[in-house]
C-alpha atoms as a PDB file:
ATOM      1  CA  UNK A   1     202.319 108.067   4.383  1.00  0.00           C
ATOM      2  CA  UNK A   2     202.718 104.551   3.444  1.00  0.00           C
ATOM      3  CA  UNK A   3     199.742 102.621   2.442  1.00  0.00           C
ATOM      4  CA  UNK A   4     198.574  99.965   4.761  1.00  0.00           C
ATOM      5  CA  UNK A   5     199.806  96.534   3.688  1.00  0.00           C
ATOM      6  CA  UNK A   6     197.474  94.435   6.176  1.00  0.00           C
ATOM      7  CA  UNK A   7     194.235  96.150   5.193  1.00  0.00           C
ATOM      8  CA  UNK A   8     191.091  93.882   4.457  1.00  0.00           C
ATOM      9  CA  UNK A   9     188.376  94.410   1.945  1.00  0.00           C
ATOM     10  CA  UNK A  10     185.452  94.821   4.587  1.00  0.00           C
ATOM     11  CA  UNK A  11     187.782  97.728   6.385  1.00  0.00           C
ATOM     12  CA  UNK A  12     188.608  99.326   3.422  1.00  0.00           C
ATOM     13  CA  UNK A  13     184.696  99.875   2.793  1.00  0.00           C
ATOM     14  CA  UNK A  14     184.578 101.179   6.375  1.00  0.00           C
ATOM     15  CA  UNK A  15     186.751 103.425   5.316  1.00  0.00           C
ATOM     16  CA  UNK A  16     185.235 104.358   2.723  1.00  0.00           C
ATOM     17  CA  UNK A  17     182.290 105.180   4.433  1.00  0.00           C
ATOM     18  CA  UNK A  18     183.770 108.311   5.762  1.00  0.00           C
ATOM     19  CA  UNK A  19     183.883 110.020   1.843  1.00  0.00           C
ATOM     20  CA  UNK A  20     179.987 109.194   1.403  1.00  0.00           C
ATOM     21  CA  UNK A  21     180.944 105.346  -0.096  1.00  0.00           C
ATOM     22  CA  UNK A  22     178.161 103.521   0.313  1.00  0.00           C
ATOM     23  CA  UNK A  23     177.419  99.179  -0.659  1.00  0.00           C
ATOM     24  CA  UNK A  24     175.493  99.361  -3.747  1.00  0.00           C
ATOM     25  CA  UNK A  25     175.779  95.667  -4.288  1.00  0.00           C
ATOM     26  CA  UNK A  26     177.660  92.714  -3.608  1.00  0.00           C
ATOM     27  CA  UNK A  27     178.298  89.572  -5.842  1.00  0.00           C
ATOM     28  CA  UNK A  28     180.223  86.807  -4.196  1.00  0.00           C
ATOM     29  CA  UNK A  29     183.204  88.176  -2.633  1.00  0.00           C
ATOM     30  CA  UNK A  30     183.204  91.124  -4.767  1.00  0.00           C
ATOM     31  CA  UNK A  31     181.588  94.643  -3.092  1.00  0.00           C
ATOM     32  CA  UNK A  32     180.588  97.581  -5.703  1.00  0.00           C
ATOM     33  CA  UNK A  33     180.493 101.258  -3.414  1.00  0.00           C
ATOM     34  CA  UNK A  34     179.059 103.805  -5.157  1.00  0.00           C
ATOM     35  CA  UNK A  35     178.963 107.778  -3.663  1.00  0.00           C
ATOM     36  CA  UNK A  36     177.047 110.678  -4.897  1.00  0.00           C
ATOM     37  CA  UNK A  37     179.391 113.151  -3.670  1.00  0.00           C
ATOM     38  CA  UNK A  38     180.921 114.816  -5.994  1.00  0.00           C
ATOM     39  CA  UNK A  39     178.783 113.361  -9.331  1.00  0.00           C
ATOM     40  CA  UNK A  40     178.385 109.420  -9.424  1.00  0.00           C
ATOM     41  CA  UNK A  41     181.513 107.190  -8.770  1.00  0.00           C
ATOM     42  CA  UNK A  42     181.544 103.508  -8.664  1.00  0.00           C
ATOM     43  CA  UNK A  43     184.437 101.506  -7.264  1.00  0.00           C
ATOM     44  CA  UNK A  44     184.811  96.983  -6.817  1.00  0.00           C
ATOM     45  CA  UNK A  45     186.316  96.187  -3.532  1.00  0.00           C
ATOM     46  CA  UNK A  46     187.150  92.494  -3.410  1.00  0.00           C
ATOM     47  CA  UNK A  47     186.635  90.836   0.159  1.00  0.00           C
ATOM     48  CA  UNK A  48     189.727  89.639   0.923  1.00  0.00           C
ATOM     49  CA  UNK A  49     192.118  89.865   3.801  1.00  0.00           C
ATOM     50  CA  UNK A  50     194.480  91.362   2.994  1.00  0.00           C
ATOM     51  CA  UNK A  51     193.860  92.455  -0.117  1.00  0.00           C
ATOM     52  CA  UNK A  52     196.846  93.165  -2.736  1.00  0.00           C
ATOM     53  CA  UNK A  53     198.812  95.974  -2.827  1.00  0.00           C
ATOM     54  CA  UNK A  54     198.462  96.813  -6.462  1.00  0.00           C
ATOM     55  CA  UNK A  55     194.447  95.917  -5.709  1.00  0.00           C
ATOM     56  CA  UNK A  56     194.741  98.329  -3.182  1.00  0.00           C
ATOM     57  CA  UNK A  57     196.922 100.838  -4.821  1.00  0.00           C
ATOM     58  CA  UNK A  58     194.731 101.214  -7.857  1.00  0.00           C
ATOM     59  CA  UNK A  59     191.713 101.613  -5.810  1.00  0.00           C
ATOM     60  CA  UNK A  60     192.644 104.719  -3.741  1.00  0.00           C
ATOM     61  CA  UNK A  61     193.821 105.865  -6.918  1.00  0.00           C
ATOM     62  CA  UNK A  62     190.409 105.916  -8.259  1.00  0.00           C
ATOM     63  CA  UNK A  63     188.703 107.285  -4.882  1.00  0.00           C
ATOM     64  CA  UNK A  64     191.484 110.019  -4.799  1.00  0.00           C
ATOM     65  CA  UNK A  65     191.083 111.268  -8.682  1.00  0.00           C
ATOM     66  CA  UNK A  66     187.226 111.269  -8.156  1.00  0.00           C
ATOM     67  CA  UNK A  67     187.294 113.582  -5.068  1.00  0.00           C
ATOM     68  CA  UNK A  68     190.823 115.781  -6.574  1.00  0.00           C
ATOM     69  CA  UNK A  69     193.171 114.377  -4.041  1.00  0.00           C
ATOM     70  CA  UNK A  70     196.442 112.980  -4.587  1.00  0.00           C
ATOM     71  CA  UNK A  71     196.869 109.606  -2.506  1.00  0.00           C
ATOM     72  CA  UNK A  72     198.961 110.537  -0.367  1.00  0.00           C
ATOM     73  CA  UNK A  73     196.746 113.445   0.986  1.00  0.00           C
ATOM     74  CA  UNK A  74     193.644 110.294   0.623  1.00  0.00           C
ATOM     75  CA  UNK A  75     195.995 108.465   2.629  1.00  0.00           C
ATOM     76  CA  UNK A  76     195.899 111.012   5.651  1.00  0.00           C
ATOM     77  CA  UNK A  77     192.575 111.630   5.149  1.00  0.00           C
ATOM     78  CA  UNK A  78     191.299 107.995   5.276  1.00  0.00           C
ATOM     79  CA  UNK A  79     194.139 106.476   7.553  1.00  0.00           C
ATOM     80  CA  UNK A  80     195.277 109.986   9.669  1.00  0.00           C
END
């Protein structure tokens, strides 16, 4: 699965809801998710639209070695 190239910060942390993400803060147009799941895991989501796919790619590279996924099965989890 191909990640999505016209995904937006504020739908990525929707997303990320669905793995137990939740807003811990926000400064500016920078959001910080933290989950619990798993131990303690803190990821920086800018809030842009779209947001980079290098921005993008390194962040569901994070979320997928915290939860021991590879991205593509991340990708099918998050994006079906």
């Amino acid at each position: 699965m191909r990640i999505p190239r016209d995904l937006s910060g504020a739908e990525l942390v929707k997303v990320l809801g669905r793995l137990g993400y939740e807003v811990s803060r926000q400064t500016g147009s920078h959001i910080r998710l933290t989950t619990h799941i798993q131990g303690e895991h803190h990821i920086t989501i800018p809030r842009h639209d779209p947001l980079r796919i290098g921005t993008l790619a390194a962040i569901l590279d994070s979320v997928a070695a915290h939860h021991g996924l590879t991205r593509e099965d991340l990708l099918h989890q998050l994006f079906g």
